[in-house]
N, C-alpha and C. Protein backbone atom coordinates (compact mmCIF):
# COMPACT_ATOMS: atom_id res chain seq x y z
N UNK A 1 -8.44 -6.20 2.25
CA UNK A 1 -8.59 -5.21 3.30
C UNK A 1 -9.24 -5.89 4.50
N UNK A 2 -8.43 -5.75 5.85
CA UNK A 2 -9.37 -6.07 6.81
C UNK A 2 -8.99 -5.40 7.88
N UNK A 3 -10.12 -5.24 8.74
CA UNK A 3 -10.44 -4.60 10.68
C UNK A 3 -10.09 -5.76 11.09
N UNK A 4 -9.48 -5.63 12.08
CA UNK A 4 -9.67 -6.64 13.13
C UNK A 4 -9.36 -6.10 14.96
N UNK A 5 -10.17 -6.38 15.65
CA UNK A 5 -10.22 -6.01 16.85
C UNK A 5 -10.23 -6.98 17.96
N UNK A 6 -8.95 -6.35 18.59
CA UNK A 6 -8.17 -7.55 19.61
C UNK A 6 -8.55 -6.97 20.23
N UNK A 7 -7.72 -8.11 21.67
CA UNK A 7 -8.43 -7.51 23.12
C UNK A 7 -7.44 -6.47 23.36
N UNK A 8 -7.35 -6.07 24.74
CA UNK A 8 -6.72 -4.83 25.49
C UNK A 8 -7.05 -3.60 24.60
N UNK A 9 -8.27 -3.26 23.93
CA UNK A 9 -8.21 -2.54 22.90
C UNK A 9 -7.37 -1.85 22.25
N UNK A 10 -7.40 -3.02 21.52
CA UNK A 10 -6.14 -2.89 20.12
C UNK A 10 -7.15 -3.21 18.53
N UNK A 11 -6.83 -1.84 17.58
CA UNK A 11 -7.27 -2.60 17.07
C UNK A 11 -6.84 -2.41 15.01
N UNK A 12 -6.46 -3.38 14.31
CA UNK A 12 -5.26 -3.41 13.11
C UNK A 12 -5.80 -3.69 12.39
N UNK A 13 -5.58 -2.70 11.05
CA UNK A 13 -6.26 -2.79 9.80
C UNK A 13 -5.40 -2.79 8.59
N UNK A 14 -5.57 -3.72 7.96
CA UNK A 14 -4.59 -3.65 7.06
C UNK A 14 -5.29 -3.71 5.24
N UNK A 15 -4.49 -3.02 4.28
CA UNK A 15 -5.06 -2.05 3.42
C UNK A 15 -3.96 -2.88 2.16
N UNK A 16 -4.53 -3.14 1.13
CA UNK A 16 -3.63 -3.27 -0.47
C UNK A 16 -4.37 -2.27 -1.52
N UNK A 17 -3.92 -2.51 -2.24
CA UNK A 17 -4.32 -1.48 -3.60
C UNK A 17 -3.52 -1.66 -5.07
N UNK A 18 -4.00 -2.15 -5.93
CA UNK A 18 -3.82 -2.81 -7.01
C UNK A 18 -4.09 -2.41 -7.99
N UNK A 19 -3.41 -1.51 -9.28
CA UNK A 19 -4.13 -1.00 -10.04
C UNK A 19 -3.78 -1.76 -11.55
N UNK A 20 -4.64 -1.73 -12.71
CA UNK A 20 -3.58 -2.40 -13.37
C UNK A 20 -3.24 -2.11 -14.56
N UNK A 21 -2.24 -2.69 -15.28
CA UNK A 21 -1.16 -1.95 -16.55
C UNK A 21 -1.53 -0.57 -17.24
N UNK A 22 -1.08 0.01 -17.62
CA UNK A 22 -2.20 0.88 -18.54
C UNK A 22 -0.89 1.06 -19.50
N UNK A 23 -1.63 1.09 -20.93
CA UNK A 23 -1.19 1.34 -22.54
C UNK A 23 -0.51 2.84 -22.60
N UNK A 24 0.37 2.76 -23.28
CA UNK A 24 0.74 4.37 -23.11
C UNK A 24 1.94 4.06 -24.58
N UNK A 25 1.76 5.36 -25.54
CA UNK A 25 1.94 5.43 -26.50
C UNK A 25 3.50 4.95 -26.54
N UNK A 26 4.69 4.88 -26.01
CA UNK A 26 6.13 4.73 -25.86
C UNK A 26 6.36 3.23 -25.13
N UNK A 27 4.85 2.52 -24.65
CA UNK A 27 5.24 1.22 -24.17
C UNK A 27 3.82 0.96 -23.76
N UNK A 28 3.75 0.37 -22.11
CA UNK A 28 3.28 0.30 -21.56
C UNK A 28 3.30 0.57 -19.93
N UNK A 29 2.82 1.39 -18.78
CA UNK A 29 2.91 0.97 -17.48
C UNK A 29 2.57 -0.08 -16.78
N UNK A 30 3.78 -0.58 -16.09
CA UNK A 30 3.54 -2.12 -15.44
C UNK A 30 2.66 -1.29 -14.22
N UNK A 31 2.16 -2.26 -13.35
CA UNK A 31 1.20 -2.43 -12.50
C UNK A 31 1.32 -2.78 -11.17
N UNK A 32 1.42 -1.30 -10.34
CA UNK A 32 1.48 -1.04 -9.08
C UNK A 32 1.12 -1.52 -8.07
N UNK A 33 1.38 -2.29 -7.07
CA UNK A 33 1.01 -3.04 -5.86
C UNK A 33 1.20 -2.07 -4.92
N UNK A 34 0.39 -2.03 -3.57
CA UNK A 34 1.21 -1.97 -2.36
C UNK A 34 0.49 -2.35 -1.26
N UNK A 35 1.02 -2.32 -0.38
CA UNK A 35 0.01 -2.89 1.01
C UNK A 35 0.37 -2.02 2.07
N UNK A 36 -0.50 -1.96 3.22
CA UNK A 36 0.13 -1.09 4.06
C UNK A 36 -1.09 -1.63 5.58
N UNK A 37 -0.77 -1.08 6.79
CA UNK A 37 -0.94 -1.58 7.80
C UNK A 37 -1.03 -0.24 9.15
N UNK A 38 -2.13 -0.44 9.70
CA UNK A 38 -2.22 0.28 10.48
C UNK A 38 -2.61 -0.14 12.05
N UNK A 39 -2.10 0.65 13.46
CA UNK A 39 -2.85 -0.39 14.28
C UNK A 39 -2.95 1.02 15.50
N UNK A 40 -3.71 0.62 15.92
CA UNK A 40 -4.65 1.78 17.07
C UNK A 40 -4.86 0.85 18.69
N UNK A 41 -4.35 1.68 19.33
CA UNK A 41 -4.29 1.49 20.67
C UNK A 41 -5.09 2.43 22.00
N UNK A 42 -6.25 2.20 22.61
CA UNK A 42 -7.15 3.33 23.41
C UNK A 42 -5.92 2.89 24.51
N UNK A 43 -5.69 4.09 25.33
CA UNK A 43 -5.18 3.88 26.47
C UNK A 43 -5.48 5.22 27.66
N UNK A 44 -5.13 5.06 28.76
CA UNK A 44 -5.83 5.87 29.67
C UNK A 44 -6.95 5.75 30.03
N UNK A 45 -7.64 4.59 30.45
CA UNK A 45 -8.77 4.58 30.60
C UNK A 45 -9.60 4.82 29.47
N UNK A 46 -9.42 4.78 27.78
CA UNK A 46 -10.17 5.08 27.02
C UNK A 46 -10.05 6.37 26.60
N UNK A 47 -9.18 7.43 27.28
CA UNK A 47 -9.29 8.92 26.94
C UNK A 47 -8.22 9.53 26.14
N UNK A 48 -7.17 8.40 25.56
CA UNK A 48 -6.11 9.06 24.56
C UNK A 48 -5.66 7.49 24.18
N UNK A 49 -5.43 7.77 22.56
CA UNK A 49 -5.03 6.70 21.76
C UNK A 49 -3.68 6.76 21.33
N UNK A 50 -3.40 5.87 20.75
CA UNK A 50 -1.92 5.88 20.01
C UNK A 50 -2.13 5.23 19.10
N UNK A 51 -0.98 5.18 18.00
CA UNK A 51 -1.44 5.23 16.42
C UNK A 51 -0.16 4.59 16.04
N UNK A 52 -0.07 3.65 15.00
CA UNK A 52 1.01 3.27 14.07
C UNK A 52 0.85 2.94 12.99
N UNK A 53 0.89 3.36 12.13
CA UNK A 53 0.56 3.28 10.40
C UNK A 53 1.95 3.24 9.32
N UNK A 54 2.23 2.45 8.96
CA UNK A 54 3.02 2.00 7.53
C UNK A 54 2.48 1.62 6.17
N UNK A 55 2.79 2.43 5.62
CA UNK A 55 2.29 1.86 3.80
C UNK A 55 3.35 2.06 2.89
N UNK A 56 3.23 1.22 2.12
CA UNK A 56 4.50 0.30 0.63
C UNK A 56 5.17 -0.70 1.88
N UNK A 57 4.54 -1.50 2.47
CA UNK A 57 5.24 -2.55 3.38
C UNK A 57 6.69 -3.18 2.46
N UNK A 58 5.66 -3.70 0.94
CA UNK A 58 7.01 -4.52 0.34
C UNK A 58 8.22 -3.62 -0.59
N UNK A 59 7.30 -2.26 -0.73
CA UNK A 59 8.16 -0.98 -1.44
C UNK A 59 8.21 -1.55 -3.00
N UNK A 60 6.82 -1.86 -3.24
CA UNK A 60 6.40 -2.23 -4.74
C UNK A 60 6.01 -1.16 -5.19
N UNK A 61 5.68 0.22 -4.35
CA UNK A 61 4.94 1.55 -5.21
C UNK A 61 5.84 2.36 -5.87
N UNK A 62 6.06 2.04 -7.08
CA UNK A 62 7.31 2.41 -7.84
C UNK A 62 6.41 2.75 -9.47
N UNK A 63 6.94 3.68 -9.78
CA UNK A 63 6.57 4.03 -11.25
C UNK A 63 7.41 2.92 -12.29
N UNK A 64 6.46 1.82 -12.71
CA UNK A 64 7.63 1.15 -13.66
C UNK A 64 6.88 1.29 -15.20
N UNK A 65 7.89 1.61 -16.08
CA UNK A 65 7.40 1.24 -17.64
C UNK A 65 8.14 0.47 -18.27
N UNK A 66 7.60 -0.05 -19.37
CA UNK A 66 8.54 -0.78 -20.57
C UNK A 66 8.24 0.49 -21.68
N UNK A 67 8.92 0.56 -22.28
CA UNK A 67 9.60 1.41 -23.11
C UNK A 67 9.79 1.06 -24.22
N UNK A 68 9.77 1.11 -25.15
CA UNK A 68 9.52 0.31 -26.61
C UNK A 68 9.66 1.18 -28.16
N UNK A 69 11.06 1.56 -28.16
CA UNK A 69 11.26 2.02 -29.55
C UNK A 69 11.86 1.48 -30.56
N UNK A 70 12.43 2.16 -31.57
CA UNK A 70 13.15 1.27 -32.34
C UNK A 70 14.56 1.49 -32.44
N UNK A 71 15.21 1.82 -31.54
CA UNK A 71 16.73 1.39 -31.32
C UNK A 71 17.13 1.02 -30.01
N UNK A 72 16.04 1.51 -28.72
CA UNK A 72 16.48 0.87 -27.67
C UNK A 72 14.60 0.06 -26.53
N UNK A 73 15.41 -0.36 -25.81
CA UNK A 73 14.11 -1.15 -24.96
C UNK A 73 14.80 -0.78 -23.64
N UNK A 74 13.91 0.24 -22.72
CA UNK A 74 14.03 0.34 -20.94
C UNK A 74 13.15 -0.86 -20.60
């Protein structure tokens, strides 16, 4: 995670989040990534901003499992 503050006041923060596997009686859940990015702009003399925010940049936030019975494997 980091702030960072440029000149012309600008200023971009960018965000991940990582959680990991969890056990689950039919398999297991694989383990969710994502990152995401935000960036802020003062304009007007300081009296109105503008905004741009994206998150799942790489579109890793996906429900994945393995699956594990005894005639088939997801």
């Amino acid at each position: 995670m980091g702030f960072f503050h440029l000149m012309n006041n600008v200023d971009l923060q960018f965000t991940g989040s990582y959680l990991a596997p969890d056990i689950i009686p039919q398999g297991k859940d694989l383990c969710p990534l994502y990152f995401g990015h935000g960036n802020k702009r003062k304009r007007f003399k300081k009296k109105g901003r503008s905004f741009l925010n994206a998150s799942d940049l790489l579109n890793t936030l996906r429900v994945k499992r393995k699956c594990v019975a005894m005639a088939f494997t997801t």
